[in-house]
C-alpha atoms as a PDB file:
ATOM      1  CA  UNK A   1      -7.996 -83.198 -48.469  1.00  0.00           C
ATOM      2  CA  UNK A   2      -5.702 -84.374 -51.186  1.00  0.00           C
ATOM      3  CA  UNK A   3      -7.912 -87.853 -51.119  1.00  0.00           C
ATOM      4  CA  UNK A   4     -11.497 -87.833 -52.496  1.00  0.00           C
ATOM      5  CA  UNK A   5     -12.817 -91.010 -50.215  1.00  0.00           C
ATOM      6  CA  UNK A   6     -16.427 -89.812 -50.658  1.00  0.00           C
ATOM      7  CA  UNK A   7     -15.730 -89.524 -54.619  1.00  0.00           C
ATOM      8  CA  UNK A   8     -17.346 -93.390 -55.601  1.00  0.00           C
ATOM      9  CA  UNK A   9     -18.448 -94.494 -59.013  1.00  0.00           C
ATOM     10  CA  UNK A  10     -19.048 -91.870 -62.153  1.00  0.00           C
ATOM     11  CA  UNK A  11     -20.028 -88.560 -62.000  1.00  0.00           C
ATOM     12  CA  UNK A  12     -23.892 -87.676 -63.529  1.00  0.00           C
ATOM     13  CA  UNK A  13     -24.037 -86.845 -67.167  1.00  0.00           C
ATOM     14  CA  UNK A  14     -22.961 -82.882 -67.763  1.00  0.00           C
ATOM     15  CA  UNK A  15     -21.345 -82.991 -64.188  1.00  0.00           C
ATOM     16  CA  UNK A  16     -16.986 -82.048 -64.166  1.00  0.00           C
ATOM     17  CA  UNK A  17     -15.064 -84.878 -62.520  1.00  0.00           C
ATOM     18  CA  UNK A  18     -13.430 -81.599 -60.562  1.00  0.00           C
ATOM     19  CA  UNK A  19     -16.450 -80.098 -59.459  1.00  0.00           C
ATOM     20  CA  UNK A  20     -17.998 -83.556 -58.301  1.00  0.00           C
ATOM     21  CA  UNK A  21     -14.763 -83.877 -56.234  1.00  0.00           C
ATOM     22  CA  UNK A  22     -14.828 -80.689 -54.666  1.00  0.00           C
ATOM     23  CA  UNK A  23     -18.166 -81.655 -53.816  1.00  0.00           C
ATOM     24  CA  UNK A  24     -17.184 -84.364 -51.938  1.00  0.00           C
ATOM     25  CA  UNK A  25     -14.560 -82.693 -50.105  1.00  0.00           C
ATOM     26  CA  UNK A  26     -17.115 -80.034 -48.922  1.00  0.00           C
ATOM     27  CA  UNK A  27     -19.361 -82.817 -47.589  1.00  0.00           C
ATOM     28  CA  UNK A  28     -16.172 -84.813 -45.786  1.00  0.00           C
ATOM     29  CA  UNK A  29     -15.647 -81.257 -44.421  1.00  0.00           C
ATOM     30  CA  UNK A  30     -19.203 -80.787 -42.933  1.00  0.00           C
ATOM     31  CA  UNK A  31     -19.112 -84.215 -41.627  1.00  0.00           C
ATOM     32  CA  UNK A  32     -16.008 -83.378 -40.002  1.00  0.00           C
ATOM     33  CA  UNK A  33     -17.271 -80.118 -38.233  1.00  0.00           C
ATOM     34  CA  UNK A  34     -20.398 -82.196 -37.205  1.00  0.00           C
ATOM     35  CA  UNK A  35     -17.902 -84.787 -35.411  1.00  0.00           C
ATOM     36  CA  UNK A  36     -15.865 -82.062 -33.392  1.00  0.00           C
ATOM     37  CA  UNK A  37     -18.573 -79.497 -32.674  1.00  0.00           C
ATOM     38  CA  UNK A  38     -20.001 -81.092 -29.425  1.00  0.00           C
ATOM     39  CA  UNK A  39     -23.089 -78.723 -29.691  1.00  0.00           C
ATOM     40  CA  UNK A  40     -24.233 -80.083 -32.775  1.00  0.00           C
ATOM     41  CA  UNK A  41     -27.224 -83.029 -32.180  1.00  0.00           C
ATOM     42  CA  UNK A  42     -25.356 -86.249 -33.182  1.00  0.00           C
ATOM     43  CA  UNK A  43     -29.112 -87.766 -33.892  1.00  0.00           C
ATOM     44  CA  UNK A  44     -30.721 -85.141 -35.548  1.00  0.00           C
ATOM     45  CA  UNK A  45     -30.515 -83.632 -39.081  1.00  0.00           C
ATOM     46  CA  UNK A  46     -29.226 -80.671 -39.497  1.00  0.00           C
ATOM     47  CA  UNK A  47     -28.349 -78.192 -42.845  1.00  0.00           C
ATOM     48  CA  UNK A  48     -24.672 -77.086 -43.604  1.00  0.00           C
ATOM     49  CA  UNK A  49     -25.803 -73.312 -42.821  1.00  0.00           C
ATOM     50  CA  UNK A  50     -27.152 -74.866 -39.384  1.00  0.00           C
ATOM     51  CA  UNK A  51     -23.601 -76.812 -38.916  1.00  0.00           C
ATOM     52  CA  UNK A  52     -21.556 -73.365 -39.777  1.00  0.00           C
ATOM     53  CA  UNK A  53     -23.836 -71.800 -36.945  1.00  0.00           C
ATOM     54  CA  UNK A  54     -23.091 -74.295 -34.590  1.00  0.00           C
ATOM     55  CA  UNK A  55     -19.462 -74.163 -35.624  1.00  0.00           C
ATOM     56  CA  UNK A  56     -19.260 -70.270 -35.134  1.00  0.00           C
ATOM     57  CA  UNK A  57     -21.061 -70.259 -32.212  1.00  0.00           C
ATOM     58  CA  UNK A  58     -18.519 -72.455 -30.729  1.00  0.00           C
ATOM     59  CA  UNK A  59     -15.611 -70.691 -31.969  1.00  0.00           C
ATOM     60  CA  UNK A  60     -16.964 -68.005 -29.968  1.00  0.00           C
ATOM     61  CA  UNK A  61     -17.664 -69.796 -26.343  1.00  0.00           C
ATOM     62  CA  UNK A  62     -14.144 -70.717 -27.075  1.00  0.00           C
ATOM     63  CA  UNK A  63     -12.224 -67.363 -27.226  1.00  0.00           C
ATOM     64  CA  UNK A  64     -14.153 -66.277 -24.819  1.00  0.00           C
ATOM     65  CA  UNK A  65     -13.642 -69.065 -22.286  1.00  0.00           C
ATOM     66  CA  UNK A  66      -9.821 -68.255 -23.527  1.00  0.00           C
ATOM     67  CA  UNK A  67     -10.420 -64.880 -22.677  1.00  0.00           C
ATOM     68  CA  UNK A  68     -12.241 -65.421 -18.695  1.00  0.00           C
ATOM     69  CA  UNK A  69      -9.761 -67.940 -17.891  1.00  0.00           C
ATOM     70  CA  UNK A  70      -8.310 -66.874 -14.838  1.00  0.00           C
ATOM     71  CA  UNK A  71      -4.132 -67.559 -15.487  1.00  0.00           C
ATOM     72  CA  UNK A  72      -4.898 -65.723 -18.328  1.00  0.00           C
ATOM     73  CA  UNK A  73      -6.632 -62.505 -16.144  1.00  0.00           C
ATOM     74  CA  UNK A  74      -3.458 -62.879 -13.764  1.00  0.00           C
ATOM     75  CA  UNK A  75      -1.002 -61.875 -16.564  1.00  0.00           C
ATOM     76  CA  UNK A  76      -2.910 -58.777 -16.529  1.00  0.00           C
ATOM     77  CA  UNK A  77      -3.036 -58.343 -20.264  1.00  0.00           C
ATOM     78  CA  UNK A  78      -4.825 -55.411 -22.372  1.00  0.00           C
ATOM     79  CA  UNK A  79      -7.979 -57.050 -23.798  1.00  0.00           C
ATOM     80  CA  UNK A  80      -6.897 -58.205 -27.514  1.00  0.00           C
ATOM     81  CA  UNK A  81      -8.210 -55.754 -30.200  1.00  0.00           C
ATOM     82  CA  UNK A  82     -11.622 -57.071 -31.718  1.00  0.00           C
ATOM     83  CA  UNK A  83     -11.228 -57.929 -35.846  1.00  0.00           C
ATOM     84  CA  UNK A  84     -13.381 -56.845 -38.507  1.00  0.00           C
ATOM     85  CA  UNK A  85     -17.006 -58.792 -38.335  1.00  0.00           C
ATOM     86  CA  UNK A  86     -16.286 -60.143 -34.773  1.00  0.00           C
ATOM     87  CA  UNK A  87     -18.887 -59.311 -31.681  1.00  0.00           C
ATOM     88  CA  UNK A  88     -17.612 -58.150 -28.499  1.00  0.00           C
ATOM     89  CA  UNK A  89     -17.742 -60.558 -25.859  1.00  0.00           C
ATOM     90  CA  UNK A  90     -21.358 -59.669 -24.302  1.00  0.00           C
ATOM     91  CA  UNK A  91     -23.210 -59.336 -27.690  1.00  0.00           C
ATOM     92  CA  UNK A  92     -25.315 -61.986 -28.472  1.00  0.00           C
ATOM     93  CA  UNK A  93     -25.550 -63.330 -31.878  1.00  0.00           C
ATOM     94  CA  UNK A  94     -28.930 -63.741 -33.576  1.00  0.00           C
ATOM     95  CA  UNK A  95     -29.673 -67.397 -34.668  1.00  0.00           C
ATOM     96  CA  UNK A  96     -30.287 -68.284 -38.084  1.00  0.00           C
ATOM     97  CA  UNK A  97     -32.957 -70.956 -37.143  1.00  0.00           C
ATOM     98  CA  UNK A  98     -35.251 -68.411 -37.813  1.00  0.00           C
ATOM     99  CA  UNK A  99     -33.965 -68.760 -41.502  1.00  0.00           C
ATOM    100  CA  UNK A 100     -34.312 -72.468 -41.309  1.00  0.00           C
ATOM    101  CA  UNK A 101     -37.986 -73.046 -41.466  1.00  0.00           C
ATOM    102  CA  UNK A 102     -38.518 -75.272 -44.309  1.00  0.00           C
END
């Protein structure tokens, strides 16, 4: 993200040139994650904690989709060790929307 496209005209008064740029590369990052994450509603507005959500959640459906695929069952691998923070494949994760009432 060496470009700052989002970054256009002069910062607000008291605001760092850095900081408004980093700014901007968080928000070309969310809009990124909202173009690949094919869960998220293309129509609707949704919050960056909302996006993450979406994003995690589909991290998930991914491993384990990786994980059920059958050429991968033939090789008749151990099941990979879980990491720190991550659920086992039949826990469910709570949803934040219940956060998101505004």
């Amino acid at each position: 993200l060496a470009e700052h496209s989002g970054c256009k005209g002069s910062p607000p008064s008291g605001e760092e040139p850095a900081a408004l740029c980093l700014q901007c590369d968080m928000n070309d990052c969310y809009s990124r994650l909202r173009k690949l994450v094919p869960t998220i509603p293309p129509n609707k507005r949704v919050s960056k904690v909302e996006i993450l959500q979406h994003v995690i959640d589909y991290i998930l459906d991914l491993q384990l989709a990786l994980e059920t695929h059958p050429a991968l069952l033939r090789q008749q691998q151990p099941p990979p060790a879980l990491h720190p923070g991550s659920c086992p494949a039949g826990t469910p994760r709570t949803p934040l929307t219940a956060l998101n009432t505004d």
